[in-house]
PDB file of N, CA and C in Angstrom:
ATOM      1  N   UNK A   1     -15.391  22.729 -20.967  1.00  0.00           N
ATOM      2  CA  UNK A   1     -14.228  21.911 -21.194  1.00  0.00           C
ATOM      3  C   UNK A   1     -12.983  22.566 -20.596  1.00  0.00           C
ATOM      4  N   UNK A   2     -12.880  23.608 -20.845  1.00  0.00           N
ATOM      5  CA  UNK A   2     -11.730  24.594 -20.120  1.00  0.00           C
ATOM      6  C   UNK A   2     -11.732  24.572 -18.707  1.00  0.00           C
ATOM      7  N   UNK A   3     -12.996  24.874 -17.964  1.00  0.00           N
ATOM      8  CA  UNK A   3     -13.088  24.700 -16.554  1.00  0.00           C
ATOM      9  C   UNK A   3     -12.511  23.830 -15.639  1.00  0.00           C
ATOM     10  N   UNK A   4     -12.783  22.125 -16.516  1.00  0.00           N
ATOM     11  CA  UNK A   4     -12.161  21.178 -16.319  1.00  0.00           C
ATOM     12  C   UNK A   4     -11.076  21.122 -16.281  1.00  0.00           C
ATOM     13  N   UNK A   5     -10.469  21.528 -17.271  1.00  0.00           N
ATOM     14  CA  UNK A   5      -9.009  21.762 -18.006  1.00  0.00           C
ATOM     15  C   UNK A   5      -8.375  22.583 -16.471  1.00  0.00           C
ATOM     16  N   UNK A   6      -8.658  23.234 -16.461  1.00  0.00           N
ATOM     17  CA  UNK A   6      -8.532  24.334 -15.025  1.00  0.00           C
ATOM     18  C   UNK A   6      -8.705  23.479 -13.710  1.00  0.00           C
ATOM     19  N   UNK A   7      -9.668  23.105 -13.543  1.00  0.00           N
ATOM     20  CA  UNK A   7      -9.764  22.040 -12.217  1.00  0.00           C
ATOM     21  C   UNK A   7      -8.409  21.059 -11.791  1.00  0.00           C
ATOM     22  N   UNK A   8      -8.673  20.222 -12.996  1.00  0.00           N
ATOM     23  CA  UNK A   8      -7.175  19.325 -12.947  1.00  0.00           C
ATOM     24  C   UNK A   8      -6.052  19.950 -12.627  1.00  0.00           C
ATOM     25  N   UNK A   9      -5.846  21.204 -13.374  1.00  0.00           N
ATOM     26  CA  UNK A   9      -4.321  21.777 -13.015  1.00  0.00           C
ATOM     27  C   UNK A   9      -4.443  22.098 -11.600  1.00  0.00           C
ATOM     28  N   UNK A  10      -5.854  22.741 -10.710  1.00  0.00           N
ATOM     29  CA  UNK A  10      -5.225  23.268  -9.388  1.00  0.00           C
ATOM     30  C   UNK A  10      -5.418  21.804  -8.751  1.00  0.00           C
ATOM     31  N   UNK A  11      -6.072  20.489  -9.411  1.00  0.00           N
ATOM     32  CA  UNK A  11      -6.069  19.113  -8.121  1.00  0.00           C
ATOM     33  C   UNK A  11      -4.299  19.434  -8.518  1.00  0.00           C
ATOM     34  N   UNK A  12      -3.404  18.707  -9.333  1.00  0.00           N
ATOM     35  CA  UNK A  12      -2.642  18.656  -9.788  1.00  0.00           C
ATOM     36  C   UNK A  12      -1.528  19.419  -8.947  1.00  0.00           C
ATOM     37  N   UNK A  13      -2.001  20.774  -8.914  1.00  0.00           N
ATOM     38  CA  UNK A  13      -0.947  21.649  -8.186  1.00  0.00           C
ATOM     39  C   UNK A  13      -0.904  21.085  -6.676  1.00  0.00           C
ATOM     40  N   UNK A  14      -2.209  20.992  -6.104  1.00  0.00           N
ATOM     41  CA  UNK A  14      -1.778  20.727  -4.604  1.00  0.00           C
ATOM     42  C   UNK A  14      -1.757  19.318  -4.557  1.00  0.00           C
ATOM     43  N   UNK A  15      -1.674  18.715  -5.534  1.00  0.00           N
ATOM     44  CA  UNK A  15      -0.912  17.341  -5.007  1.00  0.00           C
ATOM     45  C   UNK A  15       0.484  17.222  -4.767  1.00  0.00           C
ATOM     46  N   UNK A  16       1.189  18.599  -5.807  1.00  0.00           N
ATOM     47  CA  UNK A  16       2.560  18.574  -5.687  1.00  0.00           C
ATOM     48  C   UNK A  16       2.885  19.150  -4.581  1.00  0.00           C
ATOM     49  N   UNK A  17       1.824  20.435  -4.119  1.00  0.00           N
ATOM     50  CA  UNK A  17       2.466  20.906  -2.991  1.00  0.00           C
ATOM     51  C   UNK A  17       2.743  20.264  -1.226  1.00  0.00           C
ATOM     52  N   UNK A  18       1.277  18.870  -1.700  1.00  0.00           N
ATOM     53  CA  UNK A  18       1.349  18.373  -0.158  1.00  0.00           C
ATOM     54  C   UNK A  18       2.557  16.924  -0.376  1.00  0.00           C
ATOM     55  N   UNK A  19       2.996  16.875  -1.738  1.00  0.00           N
ATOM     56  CA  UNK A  19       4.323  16.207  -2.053  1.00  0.00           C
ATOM     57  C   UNK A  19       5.623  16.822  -1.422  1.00  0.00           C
ATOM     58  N   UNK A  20       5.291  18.304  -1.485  1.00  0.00           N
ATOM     59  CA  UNK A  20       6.839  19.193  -1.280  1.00  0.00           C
ATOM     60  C   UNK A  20       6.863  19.233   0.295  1.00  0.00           C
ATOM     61  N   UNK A  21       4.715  19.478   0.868  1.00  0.00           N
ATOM     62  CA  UNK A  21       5.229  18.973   2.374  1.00  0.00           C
ATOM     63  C   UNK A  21       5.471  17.842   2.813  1.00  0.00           C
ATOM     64  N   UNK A  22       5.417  16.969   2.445  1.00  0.00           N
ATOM     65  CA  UNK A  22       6.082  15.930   2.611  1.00  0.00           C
ATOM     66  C   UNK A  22       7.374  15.322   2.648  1.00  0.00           C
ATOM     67  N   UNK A  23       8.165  16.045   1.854  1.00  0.00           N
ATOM     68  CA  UNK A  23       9.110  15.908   1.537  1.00  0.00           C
ATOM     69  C   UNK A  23      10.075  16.415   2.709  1.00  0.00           C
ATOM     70  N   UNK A  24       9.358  18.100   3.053  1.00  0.00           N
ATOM     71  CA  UNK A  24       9.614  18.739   3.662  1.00  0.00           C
ATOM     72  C   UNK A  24       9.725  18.556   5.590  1.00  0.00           C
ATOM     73  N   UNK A  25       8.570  17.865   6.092  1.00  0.00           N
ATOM     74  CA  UNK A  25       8.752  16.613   7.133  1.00  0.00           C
ATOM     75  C   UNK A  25       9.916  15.626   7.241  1.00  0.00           C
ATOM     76  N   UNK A  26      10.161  15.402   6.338  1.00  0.00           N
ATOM     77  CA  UNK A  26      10.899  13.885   6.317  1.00  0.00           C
ATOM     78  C   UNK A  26      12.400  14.449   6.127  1.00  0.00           C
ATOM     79  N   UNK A  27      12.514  15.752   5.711  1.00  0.00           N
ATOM     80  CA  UNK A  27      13.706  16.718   5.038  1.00  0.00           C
ATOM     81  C   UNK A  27      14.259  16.560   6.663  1.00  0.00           C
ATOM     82  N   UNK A  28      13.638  16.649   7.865  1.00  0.00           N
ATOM     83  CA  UNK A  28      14.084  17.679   9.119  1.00  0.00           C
ATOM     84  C   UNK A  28      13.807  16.632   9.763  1.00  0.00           C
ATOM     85  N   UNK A  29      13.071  15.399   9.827  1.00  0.00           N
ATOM     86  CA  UNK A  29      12.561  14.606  10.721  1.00  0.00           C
ATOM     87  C   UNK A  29      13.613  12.878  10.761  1.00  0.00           C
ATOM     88  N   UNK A  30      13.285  12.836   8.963  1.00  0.00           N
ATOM     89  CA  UNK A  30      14.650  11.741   9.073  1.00  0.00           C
ATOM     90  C   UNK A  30      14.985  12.171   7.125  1.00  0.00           C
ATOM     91  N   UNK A  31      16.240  12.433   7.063  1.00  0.00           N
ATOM     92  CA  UNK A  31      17.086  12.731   5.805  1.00  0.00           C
ATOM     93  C   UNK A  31      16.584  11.833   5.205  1.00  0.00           C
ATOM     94  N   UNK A  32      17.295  10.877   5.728  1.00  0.00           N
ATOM     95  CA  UNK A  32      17.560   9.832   4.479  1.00  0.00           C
ATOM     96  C   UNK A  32      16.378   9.427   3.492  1.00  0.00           C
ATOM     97  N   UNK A  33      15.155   9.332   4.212  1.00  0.00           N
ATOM     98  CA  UNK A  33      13.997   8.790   3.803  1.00  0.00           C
ATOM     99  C   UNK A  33      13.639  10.083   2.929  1.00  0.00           C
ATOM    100  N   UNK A  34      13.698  11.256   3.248  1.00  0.00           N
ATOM    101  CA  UNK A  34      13.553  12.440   2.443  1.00  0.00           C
ATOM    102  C   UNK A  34      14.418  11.905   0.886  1.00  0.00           C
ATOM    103  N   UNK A  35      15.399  11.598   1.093  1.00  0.00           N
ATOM    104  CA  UNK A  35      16.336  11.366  -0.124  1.00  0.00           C
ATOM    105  C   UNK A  35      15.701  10.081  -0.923  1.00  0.00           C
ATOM    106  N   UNK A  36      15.430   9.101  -0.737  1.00  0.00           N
ATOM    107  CA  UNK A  36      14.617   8.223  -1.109  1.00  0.00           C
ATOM    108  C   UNK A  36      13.506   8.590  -1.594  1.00  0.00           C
ATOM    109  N   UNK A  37      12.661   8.974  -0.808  1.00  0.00           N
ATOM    110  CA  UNK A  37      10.707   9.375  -1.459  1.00  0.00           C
ATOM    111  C   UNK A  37      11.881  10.334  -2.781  1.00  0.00           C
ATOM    112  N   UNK A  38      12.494  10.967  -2.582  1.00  0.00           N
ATOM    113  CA  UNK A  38      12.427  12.242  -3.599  1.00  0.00           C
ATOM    114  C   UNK A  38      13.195  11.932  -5.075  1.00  0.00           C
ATOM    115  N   UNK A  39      14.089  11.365  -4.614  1.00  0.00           N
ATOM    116  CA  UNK A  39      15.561  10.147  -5.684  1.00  0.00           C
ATOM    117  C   UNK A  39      15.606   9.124  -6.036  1.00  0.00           C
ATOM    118  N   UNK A  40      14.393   8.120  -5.266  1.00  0.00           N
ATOM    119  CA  UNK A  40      14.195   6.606  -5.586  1.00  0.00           C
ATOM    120  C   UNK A  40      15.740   6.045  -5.030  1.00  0.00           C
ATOM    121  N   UNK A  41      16.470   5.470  -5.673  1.00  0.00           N
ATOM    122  CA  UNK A  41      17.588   4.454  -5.424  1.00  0.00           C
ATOM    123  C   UNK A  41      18.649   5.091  -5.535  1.00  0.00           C
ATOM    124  N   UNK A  42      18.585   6.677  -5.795  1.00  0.00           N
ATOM    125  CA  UNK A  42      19.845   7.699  -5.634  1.00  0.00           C
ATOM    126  C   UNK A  42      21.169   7.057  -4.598  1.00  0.00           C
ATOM    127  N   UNK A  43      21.770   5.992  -4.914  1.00  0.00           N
ATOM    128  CA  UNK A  43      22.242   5.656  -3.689  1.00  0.00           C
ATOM    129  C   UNK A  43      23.785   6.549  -3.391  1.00  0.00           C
ATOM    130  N   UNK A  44      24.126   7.317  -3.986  1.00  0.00           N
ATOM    131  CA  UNK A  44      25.150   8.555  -3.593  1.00  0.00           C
ATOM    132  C   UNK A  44      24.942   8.971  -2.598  1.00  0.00           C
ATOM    133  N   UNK A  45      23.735   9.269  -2.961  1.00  0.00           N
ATOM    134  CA  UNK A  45      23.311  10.454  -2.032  1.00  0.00           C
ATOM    135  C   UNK A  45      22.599   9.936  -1.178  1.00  0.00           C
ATOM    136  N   UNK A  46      22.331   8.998  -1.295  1.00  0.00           N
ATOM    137  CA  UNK A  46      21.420   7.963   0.447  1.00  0.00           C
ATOM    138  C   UNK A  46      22.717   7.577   0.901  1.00  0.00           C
ATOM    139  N   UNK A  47      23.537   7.543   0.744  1.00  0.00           N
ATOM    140  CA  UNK A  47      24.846   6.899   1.376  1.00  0.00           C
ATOM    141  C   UNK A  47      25.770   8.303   2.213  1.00  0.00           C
ATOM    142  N   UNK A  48      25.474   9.138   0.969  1.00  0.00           N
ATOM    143  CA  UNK A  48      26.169  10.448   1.321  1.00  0.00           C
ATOM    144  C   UNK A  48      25.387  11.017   2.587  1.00  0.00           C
ATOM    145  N   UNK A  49      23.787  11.228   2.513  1.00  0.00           N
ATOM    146  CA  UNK A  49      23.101  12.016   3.739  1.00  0.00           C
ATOM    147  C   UNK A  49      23.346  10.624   5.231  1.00  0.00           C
ATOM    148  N   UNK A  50      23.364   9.629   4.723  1.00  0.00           N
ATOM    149  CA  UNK A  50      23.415   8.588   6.513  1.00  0.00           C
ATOM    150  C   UNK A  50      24.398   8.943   6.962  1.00  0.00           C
ATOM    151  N   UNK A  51      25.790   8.963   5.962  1.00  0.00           N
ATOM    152  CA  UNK A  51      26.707   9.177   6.824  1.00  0.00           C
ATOM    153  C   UNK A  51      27.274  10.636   7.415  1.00  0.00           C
ATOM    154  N   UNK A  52      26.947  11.604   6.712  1.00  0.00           N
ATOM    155  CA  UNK A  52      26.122  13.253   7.215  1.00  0.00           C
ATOM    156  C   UNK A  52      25.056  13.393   8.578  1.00  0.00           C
ATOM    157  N   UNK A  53      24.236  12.330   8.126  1.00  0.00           N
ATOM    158  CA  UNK A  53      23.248  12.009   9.851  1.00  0.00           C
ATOM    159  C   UNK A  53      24.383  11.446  10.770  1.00  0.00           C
ATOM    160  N   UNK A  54      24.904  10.736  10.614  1.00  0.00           N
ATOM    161  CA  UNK A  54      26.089   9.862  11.622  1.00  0.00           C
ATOM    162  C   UNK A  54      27.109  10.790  12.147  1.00  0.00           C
ATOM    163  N   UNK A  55      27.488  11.502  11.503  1.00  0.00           N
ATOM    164  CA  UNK A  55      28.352  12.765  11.731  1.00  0.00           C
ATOM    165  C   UNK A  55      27.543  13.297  12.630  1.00  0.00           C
ATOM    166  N   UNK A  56      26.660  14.234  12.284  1.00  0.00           N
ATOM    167  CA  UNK A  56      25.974  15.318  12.807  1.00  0.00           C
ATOM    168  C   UNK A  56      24.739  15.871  11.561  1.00  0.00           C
ATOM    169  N   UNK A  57      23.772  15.676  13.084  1.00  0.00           N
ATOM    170  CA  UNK A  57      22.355  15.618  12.475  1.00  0.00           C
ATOM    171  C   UNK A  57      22.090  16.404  11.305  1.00  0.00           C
ATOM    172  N   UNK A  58      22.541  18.158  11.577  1.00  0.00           N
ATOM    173  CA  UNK A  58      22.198  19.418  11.125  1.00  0.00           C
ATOM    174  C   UNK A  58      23.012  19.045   8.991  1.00  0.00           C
ATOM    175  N   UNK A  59      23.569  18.547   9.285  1.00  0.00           N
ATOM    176  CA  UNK A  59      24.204  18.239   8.089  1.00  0.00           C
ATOM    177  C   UNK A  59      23.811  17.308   7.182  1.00  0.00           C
ATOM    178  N   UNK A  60      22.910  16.498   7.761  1.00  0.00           N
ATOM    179  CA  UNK A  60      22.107  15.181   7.486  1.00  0.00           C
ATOM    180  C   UNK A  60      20.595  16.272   6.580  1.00  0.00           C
ATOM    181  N   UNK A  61      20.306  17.176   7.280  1.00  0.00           N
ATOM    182  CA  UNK A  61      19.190  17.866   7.176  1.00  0.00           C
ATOM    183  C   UNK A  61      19.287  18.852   5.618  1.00  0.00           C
ATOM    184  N   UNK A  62      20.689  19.444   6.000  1.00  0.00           N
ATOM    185  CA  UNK A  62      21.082  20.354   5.274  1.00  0.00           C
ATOM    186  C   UNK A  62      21.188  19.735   3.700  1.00  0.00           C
ATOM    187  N   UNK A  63      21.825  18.623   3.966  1.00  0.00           N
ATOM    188  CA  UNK A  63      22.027  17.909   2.305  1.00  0.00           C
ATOM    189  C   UNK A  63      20.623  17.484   1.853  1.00  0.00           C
ATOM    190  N   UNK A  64      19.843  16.808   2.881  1.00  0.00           N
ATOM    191  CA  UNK A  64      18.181  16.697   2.024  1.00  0.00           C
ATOM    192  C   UNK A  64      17.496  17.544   1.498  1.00  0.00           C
ATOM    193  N   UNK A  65      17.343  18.913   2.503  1.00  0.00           N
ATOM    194  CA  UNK A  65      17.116  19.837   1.967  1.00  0.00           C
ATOM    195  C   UNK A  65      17.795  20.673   0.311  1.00  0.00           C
ATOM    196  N   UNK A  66      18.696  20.289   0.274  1.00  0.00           N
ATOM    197  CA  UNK A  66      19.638  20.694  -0.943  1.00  0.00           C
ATOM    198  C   UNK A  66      19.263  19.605  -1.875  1.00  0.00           C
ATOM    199  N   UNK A  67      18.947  18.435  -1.768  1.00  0.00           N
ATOM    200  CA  UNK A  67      19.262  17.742  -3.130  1.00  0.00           C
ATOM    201  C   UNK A  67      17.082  17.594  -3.393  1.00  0.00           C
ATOM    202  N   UNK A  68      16.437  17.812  -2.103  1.00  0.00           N
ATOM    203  CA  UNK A  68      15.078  17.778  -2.568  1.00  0.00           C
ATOM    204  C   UNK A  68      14.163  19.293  -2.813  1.00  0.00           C
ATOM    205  N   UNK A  69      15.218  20.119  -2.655  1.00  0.00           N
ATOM    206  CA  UNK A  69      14.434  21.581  -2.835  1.00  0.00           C
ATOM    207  C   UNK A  69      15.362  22.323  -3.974  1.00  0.00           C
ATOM    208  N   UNK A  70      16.641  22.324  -4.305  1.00  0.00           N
ATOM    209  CA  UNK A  70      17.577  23.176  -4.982  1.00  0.00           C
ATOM    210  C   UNK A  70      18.467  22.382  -5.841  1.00  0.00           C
ATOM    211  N   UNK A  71      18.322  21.033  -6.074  1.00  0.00           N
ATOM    212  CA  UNK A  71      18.926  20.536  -7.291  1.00  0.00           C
ATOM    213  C   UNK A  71      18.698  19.978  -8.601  1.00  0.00           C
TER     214      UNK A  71
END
């Protein structure tokens, strides 16, 4: 029963981790959609990273990365 118990947690773990790469693609590839998969309808901050992409890319990147890895 424990084994099981054990199994689930490591499926469990790397589902989150191929979640975080995912996240992590979409972080550098396109923001906004990073902000979405990660915030749902966060629309601050989907409003805040397009117009950060529109500016300049690196800043677009920088805020996904911040609100889907460190907030």
């Amino acid at each position: 029963m424990k084994a099981l118990h054990l199994k689930q947690s490591a499926t469990e773990v790397k589902m989150v981790e191929v979640q975080q790469l995912i996240e992590l693609i979409f972080c550098i590839l396109l923001p906004p959609v990073a902000i979405l998969l990660h915030g749902g309808l966060d629309i601050l901050h989907l409003i805040l990273n397009i117009v950060l992409c529109i500016l300049g890319y690196v800043p677009g990147i920088i805020h996904a990365l911040w609100y889907c890895f460190f907030s």
